[in-house]
Protein backbone atom coordinates (compact mmCIF):
# COMPACT_ATOMS: atom_id res chain seq x y z
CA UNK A 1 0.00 0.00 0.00
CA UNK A 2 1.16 3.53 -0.80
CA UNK A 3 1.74 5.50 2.32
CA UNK A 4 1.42 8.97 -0.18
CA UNK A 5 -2.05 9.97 0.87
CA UNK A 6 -2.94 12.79 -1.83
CA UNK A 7 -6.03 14.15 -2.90
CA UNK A 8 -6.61 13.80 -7.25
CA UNK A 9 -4.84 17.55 -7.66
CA UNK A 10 -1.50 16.19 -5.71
CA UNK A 11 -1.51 17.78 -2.79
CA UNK A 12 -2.21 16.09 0.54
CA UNK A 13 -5.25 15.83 2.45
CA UNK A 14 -4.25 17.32 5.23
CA UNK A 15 -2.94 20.27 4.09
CA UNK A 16 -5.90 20.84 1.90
CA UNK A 17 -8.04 20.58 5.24
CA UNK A 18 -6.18 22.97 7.27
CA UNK A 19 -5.94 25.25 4.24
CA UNK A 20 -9.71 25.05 4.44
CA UNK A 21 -9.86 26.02 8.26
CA UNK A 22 -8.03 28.82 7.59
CA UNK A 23 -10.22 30.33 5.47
CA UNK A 24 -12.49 29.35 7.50
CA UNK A 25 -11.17 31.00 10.49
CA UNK A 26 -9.95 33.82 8.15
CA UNK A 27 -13.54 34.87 7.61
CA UNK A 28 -14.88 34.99 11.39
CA UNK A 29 -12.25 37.35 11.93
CA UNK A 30 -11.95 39.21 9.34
CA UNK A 31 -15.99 40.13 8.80
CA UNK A 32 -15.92 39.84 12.69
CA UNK A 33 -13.43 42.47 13.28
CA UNK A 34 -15.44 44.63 10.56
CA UNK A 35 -18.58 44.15 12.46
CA UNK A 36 -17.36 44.72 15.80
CA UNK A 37 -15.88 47.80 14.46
CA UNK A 38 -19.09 49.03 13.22
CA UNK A 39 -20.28 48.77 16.39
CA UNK A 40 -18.15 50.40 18.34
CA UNK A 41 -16.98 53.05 15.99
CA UNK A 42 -18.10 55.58 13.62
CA UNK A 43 -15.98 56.96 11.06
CA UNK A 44 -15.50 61.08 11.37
CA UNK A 45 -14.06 63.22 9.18
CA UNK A 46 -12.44 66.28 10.72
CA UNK A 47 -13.34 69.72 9.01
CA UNK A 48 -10.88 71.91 10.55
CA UNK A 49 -7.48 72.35 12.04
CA UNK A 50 -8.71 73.77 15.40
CA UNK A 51 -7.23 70.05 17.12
CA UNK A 52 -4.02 70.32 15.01
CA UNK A 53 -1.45 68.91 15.14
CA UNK A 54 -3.29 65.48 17.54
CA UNK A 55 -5.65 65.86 14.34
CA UNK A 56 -5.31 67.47 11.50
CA UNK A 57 -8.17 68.81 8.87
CA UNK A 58 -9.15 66.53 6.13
CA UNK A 59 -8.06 63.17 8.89
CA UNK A 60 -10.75 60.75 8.96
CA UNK A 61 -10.81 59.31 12.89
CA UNK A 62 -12.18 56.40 14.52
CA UNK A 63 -14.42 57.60 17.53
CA UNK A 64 -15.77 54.71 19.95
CA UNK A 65 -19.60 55.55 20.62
CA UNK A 66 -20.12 56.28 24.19
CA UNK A 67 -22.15 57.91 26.70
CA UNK A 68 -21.46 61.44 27.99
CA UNK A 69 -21.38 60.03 31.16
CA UNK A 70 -17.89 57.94 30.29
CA UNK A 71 -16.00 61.01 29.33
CA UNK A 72 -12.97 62.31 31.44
CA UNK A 73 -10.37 64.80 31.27
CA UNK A 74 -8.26 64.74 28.44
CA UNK A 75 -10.61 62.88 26.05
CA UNK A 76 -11.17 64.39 22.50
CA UNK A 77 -14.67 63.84 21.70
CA UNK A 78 -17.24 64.10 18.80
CA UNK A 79 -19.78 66.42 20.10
CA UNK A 80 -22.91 69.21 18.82
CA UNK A 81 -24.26 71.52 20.36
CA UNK A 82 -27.26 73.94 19.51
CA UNK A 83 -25.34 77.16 20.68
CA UNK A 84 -22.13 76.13 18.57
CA UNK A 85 -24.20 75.79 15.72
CA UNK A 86 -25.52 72.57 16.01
CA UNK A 87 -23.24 70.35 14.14
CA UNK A 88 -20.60 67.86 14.80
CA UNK A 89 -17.27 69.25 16.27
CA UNK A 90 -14.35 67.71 17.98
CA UNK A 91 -12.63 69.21 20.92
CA UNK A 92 -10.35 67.96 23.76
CA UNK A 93 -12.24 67.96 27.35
CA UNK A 94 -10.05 69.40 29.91
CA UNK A 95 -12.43 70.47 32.84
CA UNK A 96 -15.78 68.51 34.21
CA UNK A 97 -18.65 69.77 36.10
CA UNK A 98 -17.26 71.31 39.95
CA UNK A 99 -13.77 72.26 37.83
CA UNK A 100 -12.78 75.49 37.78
CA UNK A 101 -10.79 75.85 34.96
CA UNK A 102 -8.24 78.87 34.53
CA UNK A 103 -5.28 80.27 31.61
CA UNK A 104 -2.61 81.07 32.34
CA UNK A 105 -0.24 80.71 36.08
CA UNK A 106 2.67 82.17 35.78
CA UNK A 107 4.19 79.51 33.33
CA UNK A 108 1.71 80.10 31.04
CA UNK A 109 -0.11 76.53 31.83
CA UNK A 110 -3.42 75.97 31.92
CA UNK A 111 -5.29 75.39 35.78
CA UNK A 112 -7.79 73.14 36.74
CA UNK A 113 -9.09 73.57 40.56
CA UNK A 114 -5.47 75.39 40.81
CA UNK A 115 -3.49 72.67 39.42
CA UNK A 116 -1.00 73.06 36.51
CA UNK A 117 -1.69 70.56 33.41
CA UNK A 118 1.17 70.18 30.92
CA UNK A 119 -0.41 69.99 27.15
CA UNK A 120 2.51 68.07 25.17
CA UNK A 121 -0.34 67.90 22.66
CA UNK A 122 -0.06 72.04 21.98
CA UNK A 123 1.13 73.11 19.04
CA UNK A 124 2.41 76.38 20.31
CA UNK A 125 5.36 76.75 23.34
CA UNK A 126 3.60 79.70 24.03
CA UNK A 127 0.56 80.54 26.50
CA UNK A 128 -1.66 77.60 26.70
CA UNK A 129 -4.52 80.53 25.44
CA UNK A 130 -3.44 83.59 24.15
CA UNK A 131 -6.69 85.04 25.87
CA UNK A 132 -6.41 85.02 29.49
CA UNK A 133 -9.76 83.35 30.90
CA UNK A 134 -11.67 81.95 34.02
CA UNK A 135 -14.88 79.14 34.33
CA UNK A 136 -16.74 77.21 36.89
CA UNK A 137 -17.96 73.96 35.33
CA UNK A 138 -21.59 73.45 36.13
CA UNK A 139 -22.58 69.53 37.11
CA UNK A 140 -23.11 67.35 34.17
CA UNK A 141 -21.34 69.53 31.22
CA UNK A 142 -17.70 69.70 29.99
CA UNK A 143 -15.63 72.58 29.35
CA UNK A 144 -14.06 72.23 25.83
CA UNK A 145 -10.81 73.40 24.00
CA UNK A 146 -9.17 72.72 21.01
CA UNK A 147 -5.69 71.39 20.32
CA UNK A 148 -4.70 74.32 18.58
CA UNK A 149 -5.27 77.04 20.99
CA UNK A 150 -4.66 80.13 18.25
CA UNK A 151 -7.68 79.35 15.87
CA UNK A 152 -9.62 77.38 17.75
CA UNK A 153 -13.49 78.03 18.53
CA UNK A 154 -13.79 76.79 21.75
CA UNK A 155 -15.48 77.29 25.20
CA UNK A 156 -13.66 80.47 25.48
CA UNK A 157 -15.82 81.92 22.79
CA UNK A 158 -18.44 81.40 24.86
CA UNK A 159 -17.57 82.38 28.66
CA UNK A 160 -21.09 84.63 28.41
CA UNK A 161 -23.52 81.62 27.61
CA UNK A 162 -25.52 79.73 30.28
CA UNK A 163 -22.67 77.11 31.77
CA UNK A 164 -20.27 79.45 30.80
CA UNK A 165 -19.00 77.63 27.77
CA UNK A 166 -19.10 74.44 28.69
CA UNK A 167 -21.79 71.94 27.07
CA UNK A 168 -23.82 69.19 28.44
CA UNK A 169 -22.56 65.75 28.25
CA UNK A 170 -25.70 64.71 26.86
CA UNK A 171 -24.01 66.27 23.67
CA UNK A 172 -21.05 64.39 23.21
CA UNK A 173 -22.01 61.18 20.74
CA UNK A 174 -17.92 59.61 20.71
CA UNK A 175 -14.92 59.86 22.19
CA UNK A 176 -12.03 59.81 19.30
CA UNK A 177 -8.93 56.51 20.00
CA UNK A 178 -7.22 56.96 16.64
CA UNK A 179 -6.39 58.58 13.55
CA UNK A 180 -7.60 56.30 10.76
CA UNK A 181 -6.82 57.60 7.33
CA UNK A 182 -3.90 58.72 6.82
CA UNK A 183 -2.50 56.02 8.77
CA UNK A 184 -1.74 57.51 12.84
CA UNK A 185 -1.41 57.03 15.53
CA UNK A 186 -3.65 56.26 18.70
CA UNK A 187 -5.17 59.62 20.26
CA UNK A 188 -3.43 59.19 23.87
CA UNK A 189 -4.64 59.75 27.24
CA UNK A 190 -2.33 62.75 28.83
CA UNK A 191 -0.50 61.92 32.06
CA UNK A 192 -1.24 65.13 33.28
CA UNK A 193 -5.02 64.55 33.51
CA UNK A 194 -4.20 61.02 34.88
CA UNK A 195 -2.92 62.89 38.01
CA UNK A 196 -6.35 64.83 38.87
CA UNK A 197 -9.13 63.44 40.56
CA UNK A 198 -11.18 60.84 38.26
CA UNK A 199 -8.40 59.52 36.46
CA UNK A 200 -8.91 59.09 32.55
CA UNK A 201 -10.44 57.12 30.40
CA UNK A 202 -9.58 53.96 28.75
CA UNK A 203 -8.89 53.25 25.22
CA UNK A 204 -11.55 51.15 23.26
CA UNK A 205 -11.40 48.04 21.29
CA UNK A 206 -9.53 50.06 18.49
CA UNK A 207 -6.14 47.75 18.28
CA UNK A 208 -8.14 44.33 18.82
CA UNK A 209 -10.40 45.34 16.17
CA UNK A 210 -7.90 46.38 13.79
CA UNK A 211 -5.95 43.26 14.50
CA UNK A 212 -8.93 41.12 13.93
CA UNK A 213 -9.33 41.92 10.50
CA UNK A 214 -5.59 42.26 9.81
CA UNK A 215 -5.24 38.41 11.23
CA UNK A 216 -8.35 37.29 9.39
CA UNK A 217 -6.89 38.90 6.19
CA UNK A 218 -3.34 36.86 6.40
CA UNK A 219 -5.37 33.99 7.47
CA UNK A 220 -7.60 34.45 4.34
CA UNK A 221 -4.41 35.12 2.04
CA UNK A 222 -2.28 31.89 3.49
CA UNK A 223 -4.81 29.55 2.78
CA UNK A 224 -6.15 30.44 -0.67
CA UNK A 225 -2.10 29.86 -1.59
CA UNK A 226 -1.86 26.44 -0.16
CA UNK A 227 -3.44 25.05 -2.99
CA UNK A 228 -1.43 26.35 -5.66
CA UNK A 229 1.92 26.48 -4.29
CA UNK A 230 1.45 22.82 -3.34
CA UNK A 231 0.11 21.95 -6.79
CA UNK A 232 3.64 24.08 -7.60
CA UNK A 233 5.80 21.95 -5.43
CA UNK A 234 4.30 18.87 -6.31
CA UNK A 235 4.63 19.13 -9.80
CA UNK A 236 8.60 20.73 -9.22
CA UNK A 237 9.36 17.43 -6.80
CA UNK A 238 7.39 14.87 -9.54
CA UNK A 239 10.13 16.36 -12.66
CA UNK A 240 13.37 16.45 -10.13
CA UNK A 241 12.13 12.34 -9.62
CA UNK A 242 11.46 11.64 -13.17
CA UNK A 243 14.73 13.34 -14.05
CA UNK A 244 16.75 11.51 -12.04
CA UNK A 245 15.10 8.18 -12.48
CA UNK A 246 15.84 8.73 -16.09
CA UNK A 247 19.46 9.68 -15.53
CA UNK A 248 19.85 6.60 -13.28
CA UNK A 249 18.67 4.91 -16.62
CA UNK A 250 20.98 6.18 -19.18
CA UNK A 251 23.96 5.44 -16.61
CA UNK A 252 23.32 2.12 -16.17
């Protein structure tokens, strides 16, 4: 009995089988990881520079949906809100309701509850806000402020509203993790917020997600080539026999 167990298109069972599983497997996580991600996420693109350079105009981010409750210092978010004109904006959240928030101490840093907060993220080395300013942070609502402080139209634009330019957390919709097209980085939690009471907030799923479809892709790939480059070898290993079988031949 032949101990070459081979399907009819030369290459072996067994191979074909796991080839099979991992296309199989391929699939789950490929459409998985797209699924999940269309769950969590929604696509943004950003209009304007005002959170250059964490984001810059024209990027198209990945913001996890989440409630307005989840939201902490430091997160950029995906907000609207009536008295900025109702549509879509993203800012960075630096002070929660019972904050006060101040610019600038004497090193030109920004103050929350009298606490200095370095902003690595800032464009400028200048003032933190080229407009001196002071807020109390009503319950429930977030004061906001854009990356880039010079162009920016933030909260400080509107000290004389209601809440004194903060917004209700009811109005945030998603809290940005990364910069998806053209390929960034991941949006990162600042240390400096880390320090103040309430910690910050955790990435999402982003990185499992992405590498969920990027396994199920290689996956996908790898076994769709089994079959061929076996057929390949098979056929290379069947001529290098022949051939040398006929050699042997003509020697003898």
């Amino acid at each position: 009995m032949g101990k070459d167990v081979t399907t009819d298109d030369g290459h072996g069972r067994l191979g074909s089988v796991l080839s099979g599983l991992a296309v199989a497997v391929g699939c789950v996580l490929f459409l998985g990881g797209f699924v999940w991600g269309a769950i969590e996420y929604q696509p943004y693109t950003v209009p304007t520079d005002s959170m250059s350079p964490t984001v810059a105009a024209g990027d198209r981010v990945l913001a996890q949906r989440v409630d307005g409750a989840e939201v902490r210092r430091g997160d950029v978010v995906v907000f609207k809100d009536s008295a900025w004109g109702d549509l879509p904006m993203v800012k960075r959240v630096v002070a929660v309701g019972g904050d006060k928030v101040a610019c600038c101490d004497s090193a030109g840093r920004l103050t929350i509850n009298g606490k200095a907060v370095e902003e690595p993220y800032l464009r400028s080395e200048g003032p933190a806000s080229s407009t001196p300013f002071t807020a109390s942070v009503p319950d429930g609502q977030l004061f906001l402020l854009g990356d880039e402080r010079a162009s920016s139209q933030d909260s400080r634009l509107h000290l004389q509203d209601p809440g004194q330019g903060a917004v209700p957390r009811g109005a945030v919709s998603a809290r940005v993790d990364a910069v998806a097209w053209p390929p960034g980085a991941m949006v990162e939690r600042p240390r400096s917020f880390a320090e103040l009471p309430g910690g910050v907030s955790r990435p999402g799923p982003v990185r499992l997600v992405v590498g969920s479809v990027a396994a199920g892709a290689v996956l996908i790939l790898a076994g769709a080539a089994y079959g061929p480059v076996a057929r390949r070898l098979s056929r290379a290993g069947r001529r290098a026999r022949t051939g040398a079988g006929t050699g042997a031949s003509a020697h003898g």
